[in-house]
Protein backbone atom coordinates (compact mmCIF):
# COMPACT_ATOMS: atom_id res chain seq x y z
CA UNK A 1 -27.43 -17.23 61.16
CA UNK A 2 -28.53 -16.81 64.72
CA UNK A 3 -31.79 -14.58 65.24
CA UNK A 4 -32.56 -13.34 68.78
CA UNK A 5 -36.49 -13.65 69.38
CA UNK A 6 -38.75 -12.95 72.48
CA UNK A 7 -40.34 -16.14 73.56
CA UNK A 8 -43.78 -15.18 73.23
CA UNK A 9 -45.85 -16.79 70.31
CA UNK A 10 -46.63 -13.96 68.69
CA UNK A 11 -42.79 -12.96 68.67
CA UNK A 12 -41.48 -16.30 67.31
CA UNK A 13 -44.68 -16.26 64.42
CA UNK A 14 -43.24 -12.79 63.54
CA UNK A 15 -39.39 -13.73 63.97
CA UNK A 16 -40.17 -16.99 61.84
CA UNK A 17 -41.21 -14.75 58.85
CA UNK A 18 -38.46 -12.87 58.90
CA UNK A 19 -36.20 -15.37 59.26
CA UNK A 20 -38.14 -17.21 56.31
CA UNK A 21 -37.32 -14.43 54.15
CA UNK A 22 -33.94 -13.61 54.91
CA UNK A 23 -33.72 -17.80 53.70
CA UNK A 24 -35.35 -16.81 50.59
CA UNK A 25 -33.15 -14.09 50.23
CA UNK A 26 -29.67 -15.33 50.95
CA UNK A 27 -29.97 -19.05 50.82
CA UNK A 28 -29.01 -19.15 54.44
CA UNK A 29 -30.16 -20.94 57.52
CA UNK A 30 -31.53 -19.22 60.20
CA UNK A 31 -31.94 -20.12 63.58
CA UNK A 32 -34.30 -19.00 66.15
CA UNK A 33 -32.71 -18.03 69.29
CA UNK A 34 -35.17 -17.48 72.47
CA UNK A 35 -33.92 -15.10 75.06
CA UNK A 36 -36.85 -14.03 77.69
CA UNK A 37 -36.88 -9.95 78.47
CA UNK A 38 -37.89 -8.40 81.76
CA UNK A 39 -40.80 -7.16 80.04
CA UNK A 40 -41.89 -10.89 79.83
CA UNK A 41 -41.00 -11.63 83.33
CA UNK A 42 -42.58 -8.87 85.34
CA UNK A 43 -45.73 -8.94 86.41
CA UNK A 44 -46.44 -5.34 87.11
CA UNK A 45 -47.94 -2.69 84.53
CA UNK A 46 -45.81 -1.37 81.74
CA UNK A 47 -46.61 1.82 82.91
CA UNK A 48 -44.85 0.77 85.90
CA UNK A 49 -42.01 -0.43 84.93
CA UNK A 50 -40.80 2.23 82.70
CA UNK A 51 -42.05 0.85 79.47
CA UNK A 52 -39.46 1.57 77.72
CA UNK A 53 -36.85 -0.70 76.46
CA UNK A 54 -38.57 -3.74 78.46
CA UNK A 55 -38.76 -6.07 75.83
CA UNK A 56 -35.40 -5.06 73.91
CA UNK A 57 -32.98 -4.65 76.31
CA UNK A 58 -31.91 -8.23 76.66
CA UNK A 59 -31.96 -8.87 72.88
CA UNK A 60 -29.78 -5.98 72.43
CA UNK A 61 -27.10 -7.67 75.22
CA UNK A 62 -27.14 -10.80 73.16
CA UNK A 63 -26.55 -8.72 69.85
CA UNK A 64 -23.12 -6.82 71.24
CA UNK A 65 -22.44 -9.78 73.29
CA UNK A 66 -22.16 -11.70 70.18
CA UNK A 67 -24.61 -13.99 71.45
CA UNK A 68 -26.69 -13.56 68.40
CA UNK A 69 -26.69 -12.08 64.95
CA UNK A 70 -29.68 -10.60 64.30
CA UNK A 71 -32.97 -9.30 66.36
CA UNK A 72 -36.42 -8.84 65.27
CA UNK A 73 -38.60 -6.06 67.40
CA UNK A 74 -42.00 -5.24 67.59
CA UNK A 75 -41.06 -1.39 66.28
CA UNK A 76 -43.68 -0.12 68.82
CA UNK A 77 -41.28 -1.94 71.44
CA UNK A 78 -37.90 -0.01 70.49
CA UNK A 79 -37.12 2.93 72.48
CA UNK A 80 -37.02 6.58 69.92
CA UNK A 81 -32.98 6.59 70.75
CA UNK A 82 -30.61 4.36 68.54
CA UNK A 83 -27.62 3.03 70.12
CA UNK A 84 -24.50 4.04 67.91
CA UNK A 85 -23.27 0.44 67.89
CA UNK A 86 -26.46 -1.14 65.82
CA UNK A 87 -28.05 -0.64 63.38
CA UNK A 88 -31.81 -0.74 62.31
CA UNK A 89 -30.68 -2.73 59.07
CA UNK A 90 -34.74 -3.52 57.99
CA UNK A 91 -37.75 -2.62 58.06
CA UNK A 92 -40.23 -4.80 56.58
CA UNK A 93 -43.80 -3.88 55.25
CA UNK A 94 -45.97 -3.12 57.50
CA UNK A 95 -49.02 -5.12 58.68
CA UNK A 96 -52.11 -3.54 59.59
CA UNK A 97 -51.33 -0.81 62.38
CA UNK A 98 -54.59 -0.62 63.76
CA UNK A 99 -56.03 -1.84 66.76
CA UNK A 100 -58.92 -4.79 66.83
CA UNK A 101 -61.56 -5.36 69.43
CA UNK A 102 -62.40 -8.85 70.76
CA UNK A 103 -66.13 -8.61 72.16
CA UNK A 104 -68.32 -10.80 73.70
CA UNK A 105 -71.29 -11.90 71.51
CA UNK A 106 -69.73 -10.23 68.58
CA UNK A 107 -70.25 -6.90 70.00
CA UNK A 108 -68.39 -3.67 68.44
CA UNK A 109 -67.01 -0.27 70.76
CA UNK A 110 -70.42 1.20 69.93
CA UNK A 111 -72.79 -1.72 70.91
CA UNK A 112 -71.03 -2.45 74.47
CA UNK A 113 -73.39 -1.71 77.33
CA UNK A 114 -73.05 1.06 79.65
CA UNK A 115 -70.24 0.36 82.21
CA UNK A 116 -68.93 -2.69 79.87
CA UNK A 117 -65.44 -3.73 81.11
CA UNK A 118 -62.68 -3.36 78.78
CA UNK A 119 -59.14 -4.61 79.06
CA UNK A 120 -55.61 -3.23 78.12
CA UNK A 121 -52.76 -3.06 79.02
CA UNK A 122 -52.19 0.32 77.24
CA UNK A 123 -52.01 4.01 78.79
CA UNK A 124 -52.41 4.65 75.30
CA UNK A 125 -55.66 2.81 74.48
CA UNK A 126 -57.03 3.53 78.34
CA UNK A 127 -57.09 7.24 77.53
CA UNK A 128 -58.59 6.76 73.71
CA UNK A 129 -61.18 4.51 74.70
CA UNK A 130 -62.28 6.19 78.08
CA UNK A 131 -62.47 9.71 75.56
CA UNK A 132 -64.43 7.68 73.18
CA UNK A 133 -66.82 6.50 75.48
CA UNK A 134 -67.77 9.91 76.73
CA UNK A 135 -68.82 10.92 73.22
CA UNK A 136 -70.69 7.70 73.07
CA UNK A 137 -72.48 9.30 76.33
CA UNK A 138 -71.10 6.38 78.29
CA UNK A 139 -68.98 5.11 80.89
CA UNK A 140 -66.67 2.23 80.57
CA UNK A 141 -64.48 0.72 82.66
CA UNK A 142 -60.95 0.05 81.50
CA UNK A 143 -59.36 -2.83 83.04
CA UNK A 144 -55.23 -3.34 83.51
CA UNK A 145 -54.06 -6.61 81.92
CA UNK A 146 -51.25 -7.87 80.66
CA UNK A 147 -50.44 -11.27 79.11
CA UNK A 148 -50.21 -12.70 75.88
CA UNK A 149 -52.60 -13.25 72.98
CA UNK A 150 -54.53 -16.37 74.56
CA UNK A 151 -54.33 -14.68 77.65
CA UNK A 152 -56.32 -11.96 76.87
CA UNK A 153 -58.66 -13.19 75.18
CA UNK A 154 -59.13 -15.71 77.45
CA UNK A 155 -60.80 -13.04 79.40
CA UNK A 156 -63.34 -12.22 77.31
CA UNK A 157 -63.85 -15.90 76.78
CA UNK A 158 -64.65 -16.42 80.78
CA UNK A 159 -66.60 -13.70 80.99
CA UNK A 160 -64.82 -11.69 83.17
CA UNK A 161 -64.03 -8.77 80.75
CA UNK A 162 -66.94 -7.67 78.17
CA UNK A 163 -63.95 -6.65 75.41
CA UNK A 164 -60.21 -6.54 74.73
CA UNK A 165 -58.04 -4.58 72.80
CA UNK A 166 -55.20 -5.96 71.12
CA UNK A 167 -52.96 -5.02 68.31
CA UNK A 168 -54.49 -6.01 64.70
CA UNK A 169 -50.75 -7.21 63.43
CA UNK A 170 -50.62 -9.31 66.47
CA UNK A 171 -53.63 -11.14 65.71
CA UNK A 172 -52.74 -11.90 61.90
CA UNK A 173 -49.25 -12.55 63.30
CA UNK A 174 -50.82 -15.81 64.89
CA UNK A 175 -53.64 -16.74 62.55
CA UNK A 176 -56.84 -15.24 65.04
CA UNK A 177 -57.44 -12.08 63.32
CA UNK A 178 -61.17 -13.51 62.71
CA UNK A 179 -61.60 -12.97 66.19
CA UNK A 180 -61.85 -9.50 66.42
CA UNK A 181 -65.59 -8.19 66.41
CA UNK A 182 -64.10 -4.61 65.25
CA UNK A 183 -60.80 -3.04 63.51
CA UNK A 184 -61.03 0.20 65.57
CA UNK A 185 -60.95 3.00 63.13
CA UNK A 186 -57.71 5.40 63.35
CA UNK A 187 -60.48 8.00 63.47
CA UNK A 188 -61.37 7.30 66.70
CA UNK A 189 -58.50 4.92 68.15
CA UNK A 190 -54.98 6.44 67.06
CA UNK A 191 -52.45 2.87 67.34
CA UNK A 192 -48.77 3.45 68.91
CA UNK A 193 -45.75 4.97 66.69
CA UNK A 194 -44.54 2.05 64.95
CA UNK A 195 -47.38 -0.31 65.73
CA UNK A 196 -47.92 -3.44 62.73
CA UNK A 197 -43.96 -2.73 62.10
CA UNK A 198 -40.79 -5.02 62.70
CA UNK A 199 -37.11 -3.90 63.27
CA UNK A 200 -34.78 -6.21 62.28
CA UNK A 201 -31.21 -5.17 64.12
CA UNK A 202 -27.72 -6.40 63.71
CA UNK A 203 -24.40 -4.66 65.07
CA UNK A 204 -23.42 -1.89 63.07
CA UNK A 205 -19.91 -3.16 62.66
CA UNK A 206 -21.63 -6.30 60.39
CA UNK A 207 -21.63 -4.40 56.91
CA UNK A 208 -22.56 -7.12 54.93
CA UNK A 209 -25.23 -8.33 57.22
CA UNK A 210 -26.83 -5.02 57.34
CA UNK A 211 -26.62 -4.99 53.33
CA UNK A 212 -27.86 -8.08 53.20
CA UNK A 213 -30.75 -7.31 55.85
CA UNK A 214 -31.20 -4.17 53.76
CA UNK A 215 -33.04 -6.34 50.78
CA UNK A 216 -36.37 -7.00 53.39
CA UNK A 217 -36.80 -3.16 54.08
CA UNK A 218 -40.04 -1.31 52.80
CA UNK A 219 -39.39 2.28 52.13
CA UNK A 220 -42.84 3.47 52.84
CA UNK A 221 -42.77 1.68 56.25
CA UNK A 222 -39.87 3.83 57.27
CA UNK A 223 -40.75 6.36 56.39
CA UNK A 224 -44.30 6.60 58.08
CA UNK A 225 -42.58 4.79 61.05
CA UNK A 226 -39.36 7.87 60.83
CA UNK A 227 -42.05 10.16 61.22
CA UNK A 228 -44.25 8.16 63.98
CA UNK A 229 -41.18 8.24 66.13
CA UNK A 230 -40.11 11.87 65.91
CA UNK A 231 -43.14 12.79 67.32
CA UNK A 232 -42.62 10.52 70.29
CA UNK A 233 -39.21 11.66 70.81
CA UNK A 234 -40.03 14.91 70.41
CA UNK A 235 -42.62 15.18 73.11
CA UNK A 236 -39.78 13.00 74.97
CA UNK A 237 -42.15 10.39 76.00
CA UNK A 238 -41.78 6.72 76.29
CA UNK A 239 -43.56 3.50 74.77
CA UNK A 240 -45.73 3.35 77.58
CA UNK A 241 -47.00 7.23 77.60
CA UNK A 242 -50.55 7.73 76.36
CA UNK A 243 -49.18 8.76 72.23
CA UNK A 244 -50.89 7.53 69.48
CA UNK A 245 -49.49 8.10 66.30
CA UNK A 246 -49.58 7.55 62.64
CA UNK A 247 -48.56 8.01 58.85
CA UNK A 248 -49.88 7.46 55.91
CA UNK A 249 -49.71 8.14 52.37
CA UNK A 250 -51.83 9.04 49.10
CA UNK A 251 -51.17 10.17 45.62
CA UNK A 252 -52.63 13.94 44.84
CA UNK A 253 -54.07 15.03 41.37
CA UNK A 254 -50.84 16.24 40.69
CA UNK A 255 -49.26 12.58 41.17
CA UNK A 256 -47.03 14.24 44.06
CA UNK A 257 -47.29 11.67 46.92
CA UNK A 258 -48.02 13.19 50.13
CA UNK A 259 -47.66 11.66 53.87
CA UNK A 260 -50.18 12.29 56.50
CA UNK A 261 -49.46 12.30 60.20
CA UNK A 262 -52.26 12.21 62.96
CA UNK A 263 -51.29 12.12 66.52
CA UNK A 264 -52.91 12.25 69.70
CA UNK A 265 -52.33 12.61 73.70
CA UNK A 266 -54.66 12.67 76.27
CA UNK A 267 -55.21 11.86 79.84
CA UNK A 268 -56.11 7.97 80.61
CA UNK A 269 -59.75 9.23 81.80
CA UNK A 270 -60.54 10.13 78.76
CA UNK A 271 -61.21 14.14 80.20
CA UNK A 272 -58.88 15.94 77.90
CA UNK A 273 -56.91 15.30 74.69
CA UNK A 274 -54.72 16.88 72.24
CA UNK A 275 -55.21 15.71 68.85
CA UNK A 276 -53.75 17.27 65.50
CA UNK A 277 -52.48 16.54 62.23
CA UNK A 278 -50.22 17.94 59.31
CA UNK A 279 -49.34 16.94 55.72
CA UNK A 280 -46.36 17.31 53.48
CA UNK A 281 -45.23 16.20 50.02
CA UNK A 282 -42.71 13.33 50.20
CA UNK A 283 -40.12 13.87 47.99
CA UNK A 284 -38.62 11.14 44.93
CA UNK A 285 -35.37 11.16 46.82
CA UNK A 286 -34.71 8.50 49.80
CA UNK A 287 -32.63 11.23 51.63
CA UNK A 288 -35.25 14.54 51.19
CA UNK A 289 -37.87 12.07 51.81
CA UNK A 290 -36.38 10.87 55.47
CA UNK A 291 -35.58 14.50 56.10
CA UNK A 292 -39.02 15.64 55.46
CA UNK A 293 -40.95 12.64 57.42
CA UNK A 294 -38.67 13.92 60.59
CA UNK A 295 -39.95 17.76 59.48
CA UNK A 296 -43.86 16.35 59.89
CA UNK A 297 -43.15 14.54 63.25
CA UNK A 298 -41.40 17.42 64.42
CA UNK A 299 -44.02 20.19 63.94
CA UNK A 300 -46.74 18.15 64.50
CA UNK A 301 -45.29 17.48 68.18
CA UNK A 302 -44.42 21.09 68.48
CA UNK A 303 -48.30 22.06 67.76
CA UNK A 304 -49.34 19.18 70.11
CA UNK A 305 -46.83 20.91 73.18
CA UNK A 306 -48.05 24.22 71.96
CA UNK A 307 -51.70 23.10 72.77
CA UNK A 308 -50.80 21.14 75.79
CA UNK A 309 -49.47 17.75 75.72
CA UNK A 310 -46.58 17.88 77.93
CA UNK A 311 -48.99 18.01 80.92
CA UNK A 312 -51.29 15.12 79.81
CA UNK A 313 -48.55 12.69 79.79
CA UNK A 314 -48.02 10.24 82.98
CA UNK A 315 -44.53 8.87 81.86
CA UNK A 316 -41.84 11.43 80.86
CA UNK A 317 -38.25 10.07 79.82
CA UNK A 318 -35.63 12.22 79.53
């Protein structure tokens, strides 16, 4: 079996455990396939460069071009619109969503110094972090990177940034998750829609694939990811627009499980935000369940445009 990977480290760690699993699952070999993505090529901002669909686009080609069986995604990557010929076959459980910190001197958000330096890549992060600062009564400047793990640390290392902000699932991904000085708390730092998730993608045609594929998804996942993603959609912005979103679940007194969904918009200044959330009961059944994860992402970005969020939103894709 031939699975289509980004290049990157972190993507072949996370590809690799996929493809471990789907080994466990159906005795099969699988075979990591490395196709490089504009998004890996370009140097400019995502922000720039449209953000969305960057680092799928090419692994779709190979998919319909028969190139290669399977894809694994970074969920956060995968633009809100499905293509009718594949299929989103798994979705496995999710690693931590949040985001993590890498300080100098062990430092966490709070302890940086006034005007600390801060990179990311992020629109999202840029406008949570510059917000966050101002209620911290401080100003910090938020520095444009991109580059892989090493890379961005690397400038912390130097010295020439004071922090970093990276995913959490990317840094357990490739064994350095003890280098982050602070999991940022989903209180104050809201990650992207589908962030610490994989999508696992095969044509739609290959039933049996899918099927088999099927076996490594988590329902949970998609369902807090379903929901994640309407919102996004809804407010029709990309993966590069300043949203932060996400689900999650606890049991009641009356052993009903409910979802909650928090999201959050806001200018990359950190001047003004939107920032709401809603809960619902999830239902026993797989269908009413999906259907009512898309109800919660719907209103909630319905409240958020009601209070606002169209206009704090730098990328718009229609």
């Amino acid at each position: 079996m031939r699975l289509g990977t980004r290049r990157s480290r972190l993507a072949m760690a996370q590809s690799g455990q996929v493809a471990e699993k789907i080994t466990e699952l159906t005795g099969r070999r699988v075979e990591l396939v490395e196709i490089t993505t504009y998004g890996d090529v370009s140097k400019e901002q995502l922000a720039q460069i449209g953000g969305t669909g960057v680092f799928v686009s090419a692994l779709r080609d190979a998919l319909l071009a028969g190139e290669v069986d399977l894809a694994v995604h970074s969920l956060k990557d995968l633009p809100t619109a499905q293509p009718e010929e594949l299929v989103v076959a798994a979705m496995p459980p999710r690693v931590d969503p949040r985001d993590a910190l890498v300080a100098r001197d062990g430092l966490t958000f709070a302890q940086l110094p006034d005007g600390a330096r801060v990179g990311t890549g992020s629109p999202r992060r840029m406008a949570q972090l510059a917000s966050w600062a101002r209620a911290l009564g401080r100003e910090t400047e938020i520095v444009p990177i991109r580059g892989n793990v090493d890379t961005r640390i690397g400038y912390v290392r130097s010295g020439e940034l004071d922090a970093v902000v990276l995913a959490a699932a990317g840094l357990t991904r490739v064994g350095r998750i003890d280098e982050a000085t602070e999991l940022l708390d989903p209180h104050e730092i809201l990650p992207a829609p589908g962030q610490g998730a994989l999508a696992v993608e095969c044509v739609a045609s290959s039933t049996q694939l899918a099927v088999q594929l099927g076996k490594l998804d988590d329902p949970f996942t998609r369902l807090a990811v379903t929901a994640e993603r309407t919102l996004l959609a809804r407010l029709e912005a990309g993966c590069s627009a300043p949203v932060g979103a996400l689900a999650d679940f606890w049991v009641n007194e009356q052993d009903v499980t409910e979802m909650r969904l928090r999201g959050v918009v806001g200018t990359t200044d950190g001047s003004t935000q939107v920032q709401l959330s809603t809960t619902g009961s999830v239902p026993a059944s797989a269908d009413e369940a999906t259907a009512q994860s898309i109800l919660l992402g719907r209103d909630l970005a319905d409240a958020m445009l009601a209070k606002g969020a169209a206009g704090l939103m730098g990328e718009r894709a229609h």
